[in-house]
Each structure stands twice: as structure tokens, then as C-alpha cells.
N, C-alpha and C. Protein backbone atom coordinates (compact mmCIF):
# COMPACT_ATOMS: atom_id res chain seq x y z
N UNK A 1 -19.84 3.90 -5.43
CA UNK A 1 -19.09 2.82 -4.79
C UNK A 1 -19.38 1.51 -5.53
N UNK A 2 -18.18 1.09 -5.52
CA UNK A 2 -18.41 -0.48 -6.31
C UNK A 2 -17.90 -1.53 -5.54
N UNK A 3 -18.07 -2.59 -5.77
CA UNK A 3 -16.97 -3.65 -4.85
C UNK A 3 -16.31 -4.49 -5.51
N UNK A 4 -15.12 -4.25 -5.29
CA UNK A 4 -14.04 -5.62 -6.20
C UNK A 4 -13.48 -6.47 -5.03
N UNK A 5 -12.63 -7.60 -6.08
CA UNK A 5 -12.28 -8.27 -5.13
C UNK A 5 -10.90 -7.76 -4.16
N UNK A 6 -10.37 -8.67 -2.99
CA UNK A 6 -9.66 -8.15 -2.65
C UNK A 6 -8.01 -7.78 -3.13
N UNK A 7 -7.94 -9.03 -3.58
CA UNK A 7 -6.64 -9.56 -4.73
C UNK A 7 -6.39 -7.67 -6.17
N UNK A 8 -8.01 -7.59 -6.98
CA UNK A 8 -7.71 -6.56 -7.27
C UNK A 8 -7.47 -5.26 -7.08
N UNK A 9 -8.11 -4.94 -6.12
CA UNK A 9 -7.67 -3.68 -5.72
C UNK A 9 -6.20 -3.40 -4.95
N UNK A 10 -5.76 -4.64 -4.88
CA UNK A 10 -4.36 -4.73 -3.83
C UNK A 10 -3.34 -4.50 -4.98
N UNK A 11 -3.92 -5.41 -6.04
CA UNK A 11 -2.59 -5.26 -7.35
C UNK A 11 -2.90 -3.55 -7.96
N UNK A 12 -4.18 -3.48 -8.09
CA UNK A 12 -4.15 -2.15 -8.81
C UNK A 12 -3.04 -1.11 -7.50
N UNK A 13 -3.17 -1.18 -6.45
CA UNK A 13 -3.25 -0.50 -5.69
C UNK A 13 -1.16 -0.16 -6.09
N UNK A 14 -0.63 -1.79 -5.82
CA UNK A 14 0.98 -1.79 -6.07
C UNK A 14 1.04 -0.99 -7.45
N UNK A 15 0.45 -1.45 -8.75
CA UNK A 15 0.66 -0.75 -9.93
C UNK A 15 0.36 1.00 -9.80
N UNK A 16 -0.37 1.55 -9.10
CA UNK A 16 -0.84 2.61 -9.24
C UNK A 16 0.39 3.91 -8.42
N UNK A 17 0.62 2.91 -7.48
CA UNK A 17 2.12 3.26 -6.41
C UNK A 17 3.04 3.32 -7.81
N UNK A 18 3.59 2.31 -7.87
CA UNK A 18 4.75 1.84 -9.06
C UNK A 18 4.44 3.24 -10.16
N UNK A 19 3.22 3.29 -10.78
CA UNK A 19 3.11 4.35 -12.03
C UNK A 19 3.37 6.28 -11.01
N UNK A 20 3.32 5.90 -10.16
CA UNK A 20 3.33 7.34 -9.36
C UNK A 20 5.15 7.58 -9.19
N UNK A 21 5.87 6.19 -9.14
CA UNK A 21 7.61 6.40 -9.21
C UNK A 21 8.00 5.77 -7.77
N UNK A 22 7.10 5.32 -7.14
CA UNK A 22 7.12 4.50 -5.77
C UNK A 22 7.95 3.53 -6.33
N UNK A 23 8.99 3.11 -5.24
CA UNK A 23 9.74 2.00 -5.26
C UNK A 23 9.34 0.44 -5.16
N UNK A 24 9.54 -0.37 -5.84
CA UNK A 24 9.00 -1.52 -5.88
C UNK A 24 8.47 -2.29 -3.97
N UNK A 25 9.22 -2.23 -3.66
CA UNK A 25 9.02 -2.52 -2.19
C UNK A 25 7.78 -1.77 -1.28
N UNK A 26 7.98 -0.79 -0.96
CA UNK A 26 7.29 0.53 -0.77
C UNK A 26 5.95 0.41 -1.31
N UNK A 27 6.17 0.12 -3.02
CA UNK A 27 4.45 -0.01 -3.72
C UNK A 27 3.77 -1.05 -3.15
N UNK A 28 4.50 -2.27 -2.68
CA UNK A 28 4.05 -3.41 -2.37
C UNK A 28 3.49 -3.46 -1.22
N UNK A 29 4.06 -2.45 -0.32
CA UNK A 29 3.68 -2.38 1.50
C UNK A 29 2.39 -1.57 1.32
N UNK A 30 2.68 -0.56 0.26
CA UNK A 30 1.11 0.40 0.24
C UNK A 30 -0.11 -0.44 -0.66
N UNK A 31 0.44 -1.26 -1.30
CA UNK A 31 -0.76 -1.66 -1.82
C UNK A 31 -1.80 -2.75 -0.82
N UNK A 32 -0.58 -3.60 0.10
CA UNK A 32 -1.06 -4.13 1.37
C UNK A 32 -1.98 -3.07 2.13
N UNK A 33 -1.47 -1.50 2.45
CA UNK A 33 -1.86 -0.72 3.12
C UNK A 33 -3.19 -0.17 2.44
N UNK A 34 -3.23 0.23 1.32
CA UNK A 34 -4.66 0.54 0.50
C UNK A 34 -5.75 0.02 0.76
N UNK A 35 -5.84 -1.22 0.46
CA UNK A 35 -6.58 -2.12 0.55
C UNK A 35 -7.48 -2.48 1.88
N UNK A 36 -6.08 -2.37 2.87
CA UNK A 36 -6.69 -2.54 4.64
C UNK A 36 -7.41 -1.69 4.79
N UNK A 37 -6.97 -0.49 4.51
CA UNK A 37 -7.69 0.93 4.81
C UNK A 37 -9.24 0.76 4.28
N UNK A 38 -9.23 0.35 3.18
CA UNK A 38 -10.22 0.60 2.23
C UNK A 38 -11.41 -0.28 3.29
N UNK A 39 -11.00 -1.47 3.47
CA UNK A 39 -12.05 -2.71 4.25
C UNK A 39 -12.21 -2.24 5.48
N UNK A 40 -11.21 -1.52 6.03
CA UNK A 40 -12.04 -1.26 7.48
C UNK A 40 -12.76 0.53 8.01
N UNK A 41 -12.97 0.71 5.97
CA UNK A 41 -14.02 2.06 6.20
C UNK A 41 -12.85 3.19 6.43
N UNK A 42 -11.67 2.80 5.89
CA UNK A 42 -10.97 4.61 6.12
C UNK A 42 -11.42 5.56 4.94
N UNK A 43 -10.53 6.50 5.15
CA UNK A 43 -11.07 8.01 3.94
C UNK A 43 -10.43 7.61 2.70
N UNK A 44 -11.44 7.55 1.28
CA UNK A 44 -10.73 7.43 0.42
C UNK A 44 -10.10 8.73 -0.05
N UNK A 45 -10.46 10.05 0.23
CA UNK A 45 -9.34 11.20 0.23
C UNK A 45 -8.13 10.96 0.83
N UNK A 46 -7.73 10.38 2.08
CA UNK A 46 -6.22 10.15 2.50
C UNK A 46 -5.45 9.68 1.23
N UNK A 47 -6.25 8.63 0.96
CA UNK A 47 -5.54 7.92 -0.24
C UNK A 47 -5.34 8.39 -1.35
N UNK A 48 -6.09 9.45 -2.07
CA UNK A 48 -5.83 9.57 -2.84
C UNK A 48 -5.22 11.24 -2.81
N UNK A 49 -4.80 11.69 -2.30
CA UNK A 49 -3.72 12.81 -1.69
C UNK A 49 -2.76 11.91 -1.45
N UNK A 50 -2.24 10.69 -0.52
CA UNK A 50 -1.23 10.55 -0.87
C UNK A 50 -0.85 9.88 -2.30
N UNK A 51 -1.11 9.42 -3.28
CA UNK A 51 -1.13 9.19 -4.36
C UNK A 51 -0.74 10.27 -5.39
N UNK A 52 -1.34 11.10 -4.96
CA UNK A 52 -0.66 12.59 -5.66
C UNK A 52 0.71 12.94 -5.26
N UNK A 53 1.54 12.58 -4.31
CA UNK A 53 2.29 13.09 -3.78
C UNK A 53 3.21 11.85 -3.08
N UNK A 54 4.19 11.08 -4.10
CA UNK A 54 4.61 10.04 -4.06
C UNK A 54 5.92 10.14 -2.42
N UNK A 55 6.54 11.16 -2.15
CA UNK A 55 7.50 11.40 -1.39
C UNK A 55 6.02 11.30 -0.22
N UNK A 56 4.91 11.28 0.24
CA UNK A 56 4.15 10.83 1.15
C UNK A 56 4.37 9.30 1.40
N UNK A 57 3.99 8.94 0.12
CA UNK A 57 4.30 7.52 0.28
C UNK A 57 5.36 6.80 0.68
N UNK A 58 6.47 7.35 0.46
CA UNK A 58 7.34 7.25 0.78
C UNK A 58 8.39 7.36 2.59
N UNK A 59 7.90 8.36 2.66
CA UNK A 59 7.56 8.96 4.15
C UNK A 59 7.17 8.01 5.38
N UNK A 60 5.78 7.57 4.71
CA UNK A 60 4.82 6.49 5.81
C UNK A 60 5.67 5.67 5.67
N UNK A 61 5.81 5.00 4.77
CA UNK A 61 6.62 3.31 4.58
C UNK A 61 8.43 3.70 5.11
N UNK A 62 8.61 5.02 5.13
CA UNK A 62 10.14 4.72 6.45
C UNK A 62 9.46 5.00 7.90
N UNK A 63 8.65 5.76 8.63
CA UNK A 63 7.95 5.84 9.47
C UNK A 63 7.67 4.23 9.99
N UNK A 64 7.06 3.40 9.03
CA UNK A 64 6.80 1.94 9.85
C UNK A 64 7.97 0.97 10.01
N UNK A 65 9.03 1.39 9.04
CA UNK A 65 10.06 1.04 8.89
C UNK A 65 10.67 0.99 10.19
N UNK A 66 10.55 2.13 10.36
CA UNK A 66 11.35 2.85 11.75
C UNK A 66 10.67 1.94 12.94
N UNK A 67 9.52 1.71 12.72
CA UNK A 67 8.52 1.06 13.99
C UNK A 67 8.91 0.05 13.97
N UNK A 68 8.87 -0.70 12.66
CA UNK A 68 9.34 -2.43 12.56
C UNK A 68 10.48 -2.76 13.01
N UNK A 69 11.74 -1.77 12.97
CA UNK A 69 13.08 -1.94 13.19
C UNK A 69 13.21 -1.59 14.95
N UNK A 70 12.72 -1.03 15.18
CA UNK A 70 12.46 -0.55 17.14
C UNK A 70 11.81 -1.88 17.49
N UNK A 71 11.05 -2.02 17.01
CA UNK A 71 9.59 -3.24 17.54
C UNK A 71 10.75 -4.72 17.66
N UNK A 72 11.64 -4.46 16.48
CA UNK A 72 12.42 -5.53 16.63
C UNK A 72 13.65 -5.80 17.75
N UNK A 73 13.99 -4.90 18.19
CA UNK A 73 15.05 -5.04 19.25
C UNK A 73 14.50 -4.94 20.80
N UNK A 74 13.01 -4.66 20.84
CA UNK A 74 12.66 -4.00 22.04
C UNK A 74 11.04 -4.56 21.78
N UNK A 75 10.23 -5.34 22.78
CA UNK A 75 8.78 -5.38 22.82
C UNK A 75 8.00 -4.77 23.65
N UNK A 76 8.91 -3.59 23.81
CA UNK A 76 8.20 -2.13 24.44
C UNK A 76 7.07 -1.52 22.80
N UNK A 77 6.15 -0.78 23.09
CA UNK A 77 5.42 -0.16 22.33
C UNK A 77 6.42 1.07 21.43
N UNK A 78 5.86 0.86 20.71
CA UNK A 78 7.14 1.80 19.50
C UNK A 78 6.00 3.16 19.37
N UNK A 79 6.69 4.33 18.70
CA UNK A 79 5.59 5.42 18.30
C UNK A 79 6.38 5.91 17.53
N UNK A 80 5.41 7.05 16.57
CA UNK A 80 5.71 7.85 15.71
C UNK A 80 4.81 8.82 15.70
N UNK A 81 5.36 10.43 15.39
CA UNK A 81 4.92 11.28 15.91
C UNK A 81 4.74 11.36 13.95
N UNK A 82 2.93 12.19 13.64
CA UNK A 82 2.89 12.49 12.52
C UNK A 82 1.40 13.83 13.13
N UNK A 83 1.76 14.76 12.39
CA UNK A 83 0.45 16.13 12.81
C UNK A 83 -0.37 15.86 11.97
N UNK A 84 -0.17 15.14 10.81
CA UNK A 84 -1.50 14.84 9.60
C UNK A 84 -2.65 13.79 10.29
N UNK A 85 -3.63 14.33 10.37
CA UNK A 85 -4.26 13.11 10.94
C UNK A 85 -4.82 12.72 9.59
N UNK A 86 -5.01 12.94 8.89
CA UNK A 86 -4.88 11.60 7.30
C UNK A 86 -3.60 11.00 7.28
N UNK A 87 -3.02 11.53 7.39
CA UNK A 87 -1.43 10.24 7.76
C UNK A 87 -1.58 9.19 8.81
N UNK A 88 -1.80 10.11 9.72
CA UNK A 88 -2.30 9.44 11.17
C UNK A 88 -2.98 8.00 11.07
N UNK A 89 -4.12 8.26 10.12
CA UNK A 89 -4.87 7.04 9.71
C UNK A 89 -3.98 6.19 8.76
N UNK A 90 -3.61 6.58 7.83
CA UNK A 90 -2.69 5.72 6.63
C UNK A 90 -1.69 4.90 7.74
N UNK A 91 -0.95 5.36 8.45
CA UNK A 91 0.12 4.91 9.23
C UNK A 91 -1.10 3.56 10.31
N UNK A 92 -1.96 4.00 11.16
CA UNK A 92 -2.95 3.00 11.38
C UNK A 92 -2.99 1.57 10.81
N UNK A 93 -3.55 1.95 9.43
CA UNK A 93 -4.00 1.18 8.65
C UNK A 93 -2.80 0.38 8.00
N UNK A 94 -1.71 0.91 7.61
CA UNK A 94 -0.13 0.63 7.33
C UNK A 94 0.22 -0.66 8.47
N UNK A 95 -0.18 -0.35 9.50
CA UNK A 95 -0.10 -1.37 10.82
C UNK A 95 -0.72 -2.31 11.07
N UNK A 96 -1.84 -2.17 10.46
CA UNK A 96 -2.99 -3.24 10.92
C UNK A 96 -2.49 -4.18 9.72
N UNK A 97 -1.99 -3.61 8.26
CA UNK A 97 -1.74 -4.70 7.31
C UNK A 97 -0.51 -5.53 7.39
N UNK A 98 0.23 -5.37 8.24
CA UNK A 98 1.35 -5.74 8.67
C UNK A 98 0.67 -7.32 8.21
N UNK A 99 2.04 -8.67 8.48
CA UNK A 99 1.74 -9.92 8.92
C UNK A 99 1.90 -10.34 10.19
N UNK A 100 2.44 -9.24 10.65
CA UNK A 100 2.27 -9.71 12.08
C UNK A 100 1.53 -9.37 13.37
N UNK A 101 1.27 -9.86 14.62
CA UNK A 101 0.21 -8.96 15.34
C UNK A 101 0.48 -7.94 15.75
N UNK A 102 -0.45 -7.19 16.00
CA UNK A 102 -0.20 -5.36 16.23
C UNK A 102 -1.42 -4.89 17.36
N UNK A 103 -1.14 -4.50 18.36
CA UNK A 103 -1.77 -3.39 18.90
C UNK A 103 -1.74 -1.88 18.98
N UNK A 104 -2.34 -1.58 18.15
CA UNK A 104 -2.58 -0.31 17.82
C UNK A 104 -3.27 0.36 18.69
N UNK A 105 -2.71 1.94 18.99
CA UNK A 105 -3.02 3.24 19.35
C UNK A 105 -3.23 4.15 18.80
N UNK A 106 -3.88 5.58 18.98
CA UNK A 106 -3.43 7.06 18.36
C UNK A 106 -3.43 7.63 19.72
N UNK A 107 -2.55 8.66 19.55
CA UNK A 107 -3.48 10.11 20.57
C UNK A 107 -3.05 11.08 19.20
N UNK A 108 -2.96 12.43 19.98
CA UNK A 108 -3.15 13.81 19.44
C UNK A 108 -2.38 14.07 18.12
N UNK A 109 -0.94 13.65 17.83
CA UNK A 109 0.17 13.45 17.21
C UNK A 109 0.81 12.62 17.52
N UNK A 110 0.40 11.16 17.37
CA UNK A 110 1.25 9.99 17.70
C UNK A 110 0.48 8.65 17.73
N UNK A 111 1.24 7.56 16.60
CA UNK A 111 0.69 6.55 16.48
C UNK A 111 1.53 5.84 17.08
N UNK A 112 1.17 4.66 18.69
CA UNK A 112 1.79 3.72 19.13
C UNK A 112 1.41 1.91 18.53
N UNK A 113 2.27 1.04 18.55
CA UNK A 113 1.93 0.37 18.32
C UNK A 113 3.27 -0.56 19.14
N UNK A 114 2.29 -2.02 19.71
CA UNK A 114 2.99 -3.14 20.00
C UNK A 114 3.05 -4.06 18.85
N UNK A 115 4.31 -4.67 18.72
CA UNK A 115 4.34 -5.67 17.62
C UNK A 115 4.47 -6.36 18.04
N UNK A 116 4.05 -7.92 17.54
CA UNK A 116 4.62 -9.11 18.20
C UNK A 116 5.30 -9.32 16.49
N UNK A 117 6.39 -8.95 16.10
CA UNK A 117 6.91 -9.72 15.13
C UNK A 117 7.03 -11.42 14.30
N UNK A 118 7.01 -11.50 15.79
CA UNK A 118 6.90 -13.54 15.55
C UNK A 118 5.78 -14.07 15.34
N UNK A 119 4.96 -13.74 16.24
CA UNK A 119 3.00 -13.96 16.06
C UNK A 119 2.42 -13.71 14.77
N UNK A 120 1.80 -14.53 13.98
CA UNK A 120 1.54 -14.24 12.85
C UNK A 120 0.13 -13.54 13.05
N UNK A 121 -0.24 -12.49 12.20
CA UNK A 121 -1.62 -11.56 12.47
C UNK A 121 -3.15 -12.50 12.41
N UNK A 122 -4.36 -11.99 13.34
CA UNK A 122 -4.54 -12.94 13.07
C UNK A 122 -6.21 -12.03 12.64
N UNK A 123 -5.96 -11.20 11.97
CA UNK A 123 -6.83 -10.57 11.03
C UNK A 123 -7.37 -10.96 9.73
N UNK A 124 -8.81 -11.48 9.58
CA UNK A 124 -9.14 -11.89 8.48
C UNK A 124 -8.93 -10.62 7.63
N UNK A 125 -9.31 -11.10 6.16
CA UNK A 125 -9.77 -10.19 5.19
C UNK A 125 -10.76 -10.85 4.12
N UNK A 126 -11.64 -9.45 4.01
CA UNK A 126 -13.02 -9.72 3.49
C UNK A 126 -12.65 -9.99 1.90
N UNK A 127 -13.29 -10.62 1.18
CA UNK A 127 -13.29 -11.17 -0.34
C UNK A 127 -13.57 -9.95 -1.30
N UNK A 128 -14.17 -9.18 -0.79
CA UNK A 128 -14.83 -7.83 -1.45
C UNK A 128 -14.39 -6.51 -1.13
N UNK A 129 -14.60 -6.10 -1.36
CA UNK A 129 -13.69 -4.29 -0.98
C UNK A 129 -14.36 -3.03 -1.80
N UNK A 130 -14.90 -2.33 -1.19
CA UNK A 130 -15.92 -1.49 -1.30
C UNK A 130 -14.99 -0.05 -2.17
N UNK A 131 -14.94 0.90 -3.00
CA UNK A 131 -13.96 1.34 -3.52
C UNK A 131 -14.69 2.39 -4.66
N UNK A 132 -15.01 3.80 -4.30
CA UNK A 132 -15.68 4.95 -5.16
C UNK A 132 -14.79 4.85 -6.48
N UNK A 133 -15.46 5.62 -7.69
CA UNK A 133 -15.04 5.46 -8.84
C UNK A 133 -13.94 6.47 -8.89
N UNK A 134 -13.77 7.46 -8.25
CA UNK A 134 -12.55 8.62 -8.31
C UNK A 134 -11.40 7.96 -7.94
N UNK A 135 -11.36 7.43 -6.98
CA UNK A 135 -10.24 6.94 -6.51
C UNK A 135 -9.45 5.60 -7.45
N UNK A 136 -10.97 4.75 -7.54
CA UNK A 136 -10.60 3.88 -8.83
C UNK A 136 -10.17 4.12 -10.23
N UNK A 137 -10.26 5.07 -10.36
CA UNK A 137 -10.28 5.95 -11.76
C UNK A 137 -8.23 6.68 -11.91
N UNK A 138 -8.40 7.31 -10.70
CA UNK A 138 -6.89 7.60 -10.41
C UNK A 138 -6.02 6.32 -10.01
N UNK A 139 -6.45 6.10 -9.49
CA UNK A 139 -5.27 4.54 -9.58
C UNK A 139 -5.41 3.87 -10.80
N UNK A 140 -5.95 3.52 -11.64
CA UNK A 140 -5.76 3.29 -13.00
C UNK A 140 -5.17 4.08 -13.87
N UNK A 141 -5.25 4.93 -13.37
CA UNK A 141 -4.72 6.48 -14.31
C UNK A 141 -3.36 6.00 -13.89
N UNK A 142 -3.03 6.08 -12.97
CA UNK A 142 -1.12 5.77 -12.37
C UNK A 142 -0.98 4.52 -12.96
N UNK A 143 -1.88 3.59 -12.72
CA UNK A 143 -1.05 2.36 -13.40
C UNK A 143 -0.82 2.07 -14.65
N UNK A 144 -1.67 2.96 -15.57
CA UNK A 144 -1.39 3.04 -16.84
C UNK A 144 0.29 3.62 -17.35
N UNK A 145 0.17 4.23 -16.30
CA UNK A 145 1.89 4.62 -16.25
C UNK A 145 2.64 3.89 -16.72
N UNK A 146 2.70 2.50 -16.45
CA UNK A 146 3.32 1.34 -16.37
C UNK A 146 3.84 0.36 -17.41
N UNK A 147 2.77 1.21 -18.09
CA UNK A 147 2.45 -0.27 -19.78
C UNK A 147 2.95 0.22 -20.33
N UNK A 148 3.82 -0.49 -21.46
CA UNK A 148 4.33 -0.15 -22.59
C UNK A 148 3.47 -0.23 -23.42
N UNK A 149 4.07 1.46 -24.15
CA UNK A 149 2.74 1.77 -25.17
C UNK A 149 2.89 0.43 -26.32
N UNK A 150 1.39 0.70 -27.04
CA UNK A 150 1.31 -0.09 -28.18
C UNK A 150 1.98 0.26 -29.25
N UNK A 151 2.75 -0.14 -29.84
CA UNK A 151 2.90 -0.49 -31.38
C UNK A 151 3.64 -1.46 -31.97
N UNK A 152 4.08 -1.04 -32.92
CA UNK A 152 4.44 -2.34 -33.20
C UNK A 152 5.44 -3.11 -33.09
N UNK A 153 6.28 -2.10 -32.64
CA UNK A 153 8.16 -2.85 -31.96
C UNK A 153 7.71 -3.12 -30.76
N UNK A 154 6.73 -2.52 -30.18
CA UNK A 154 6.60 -3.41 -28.78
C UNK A 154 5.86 -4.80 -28.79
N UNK A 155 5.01 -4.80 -30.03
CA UNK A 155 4.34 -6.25 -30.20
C UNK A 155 5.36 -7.18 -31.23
N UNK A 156 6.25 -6.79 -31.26
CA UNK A 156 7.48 -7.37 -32.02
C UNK A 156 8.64 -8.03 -31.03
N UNK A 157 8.61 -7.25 -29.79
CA UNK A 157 9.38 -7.45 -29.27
C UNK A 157 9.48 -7.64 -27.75
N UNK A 158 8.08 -8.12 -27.30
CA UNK A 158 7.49 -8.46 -26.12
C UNK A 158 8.58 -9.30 -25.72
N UNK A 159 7.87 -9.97 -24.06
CA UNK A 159 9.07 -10.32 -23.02
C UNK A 159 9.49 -11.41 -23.93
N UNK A 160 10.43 -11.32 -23.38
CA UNK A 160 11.15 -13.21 -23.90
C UNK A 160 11.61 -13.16 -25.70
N UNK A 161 10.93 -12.14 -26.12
CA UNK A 161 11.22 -12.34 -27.59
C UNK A 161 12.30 -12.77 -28.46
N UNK A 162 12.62 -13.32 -29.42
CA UNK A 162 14.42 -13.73 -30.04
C UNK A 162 15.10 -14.53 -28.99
N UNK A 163 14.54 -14.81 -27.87
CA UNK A 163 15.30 -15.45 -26.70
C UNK A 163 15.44 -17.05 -27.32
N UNK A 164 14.63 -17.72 -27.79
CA UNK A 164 14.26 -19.30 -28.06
C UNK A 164 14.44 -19.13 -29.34
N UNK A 165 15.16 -19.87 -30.08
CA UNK A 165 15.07 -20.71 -31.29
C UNK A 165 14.01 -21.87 -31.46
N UNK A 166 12.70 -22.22 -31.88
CA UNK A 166 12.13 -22.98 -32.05
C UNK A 166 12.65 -23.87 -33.26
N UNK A 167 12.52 -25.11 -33.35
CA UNK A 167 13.45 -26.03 -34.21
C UNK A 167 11.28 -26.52 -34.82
């Protein structure tokens, strides 16, 4: 276990989504979601099973979708029925990173949650983030996905390149 900050493991977390084929949006909600998980002591196996298996990821983030969009017409308690209890937790933790306030539940197969949509959350987060080398290791591995390889048309032809005439 090592500890980084919180900022990095949140970006590695979007890049590592993104290199797995996660949708830009989606990477962004899980990398919010990674991170929460990580600070308040969840399993770093959830995480990195769903990481293997990008249509998971995918899955949870319409699941809260579904909650956020109920939560919004109605401030009755919303639920979602999931049998994974490693999902179970991801979906949890998916909630708690929200920006807005949340009261969270589980029972047997089913995560409830109250939203206050309007209420802004009022959950700190710690500077540091505690994070084993496997898991760190595979999320780098995905985000390497990402980079354009080296050579030399790519160092020829980086962002912005031929764009400006310098006088």
C-alpha cells in the first residue's frame, strides 16, 4: 500500500476507465467513484474486476443514472436491485461520490438511496488515498492505452502542430 494524492488517483482512475473503452462521461463518474471507494476502505478487488470488464462499468453508471433521474422527479428514496455484492459496494460508493447529498442504504439485493439533488454534499475528502500496487499497476496499464505511441511523426506532429505561422 502506498498513498497518493487525491487529485492523482482520481485522474489515473478517469484515464484507466478511458484506456479500458469507457465513455468519456462514465470514465469521469468512475474515476469520482474509485477514488471514494478507495478513502472510505472499500475492496480493491471490486475495482479491479470491474476494470477488467468495461460493460460493468458501464452498467453501474446507468444504474445511478437511473437513481439520479427517479431522485429527480420524486424525493421518495430511489433503489436498485444488483445480486453482486461487489457491485453492491461500487454502486454505494458511486453514491456517496455524487455532489450532492445522499442517504444511503443496502439490504440483501438492493441499494436505496435519498437524494437531495439541490443540497450540495457535504462530505469532506482526505488529501491522501491509500492504494496497493496491483491495482495501481493495472490502472496504469489501461491508461497507457491512451498515449500516443512515440516516434517520430508523433513528435512531429503533436497537438496544435502547423496550426500557427510564427512571423
Amino acid at each position: 500500500m502506498t498513498d497518493r494524492s487525491w487529485t492523482e488517483i482520481q485522474a489515473l482512475a478517469v484515464k484507466a476507465a478511458t484506456g479500458a473503452k469507457v465513455p468519456p462521461a462514465q470514465a469521469l463518474a468512475f474515476g469520482a467513484m474509485l477514488t471514494r471507494h478507495l478513502a472510505d476502505g472499500g475492496s480493491e478487488v471490486a475495482l479491479a474486476h470491474v476494470l477488467n470488464d468495461p460493460k460493468a462499468i458501464l452498467t453501474l453508471a446507468h444504474q445511478i443514472e437511473t437513481m439520479i433521474e427517479n431522485a429527480s422527479l420524486s424525493p421518495r428514496v430511489v433503489s436498485v436491485r444488483e445480486e453482486s455484492a461487489e457491485r453492491r459496494a461500487l454502486l454505494i460508493s458511486w453514491l456517496a461520490s455524487l455532489p450532492c447529498q445522499a442517504e444511503i442504504s443496502a439490504s440483501d439485493t438492493q441499494v436505496h438511496a435519498r437524494l437531495s439533488l439541490s443540497d450540495p454534499s457535504a462530505r469532506s475528502r482526505p488529501a491522501r488515498v491509500a492504494i496497493g500496487s496491483a491495482l495501481f499497476d493495472q490502472m496504469q496499464a489501461l491508461a497507457a492505452r491512451t498515449y500516443v505511441p512515440d516516434s517520430a511523426t508523433s513528435r512531429s506532429s503533436g497537438a496544435g502542430a502547423g496550426l500557427m505561422e510564427l512571423d
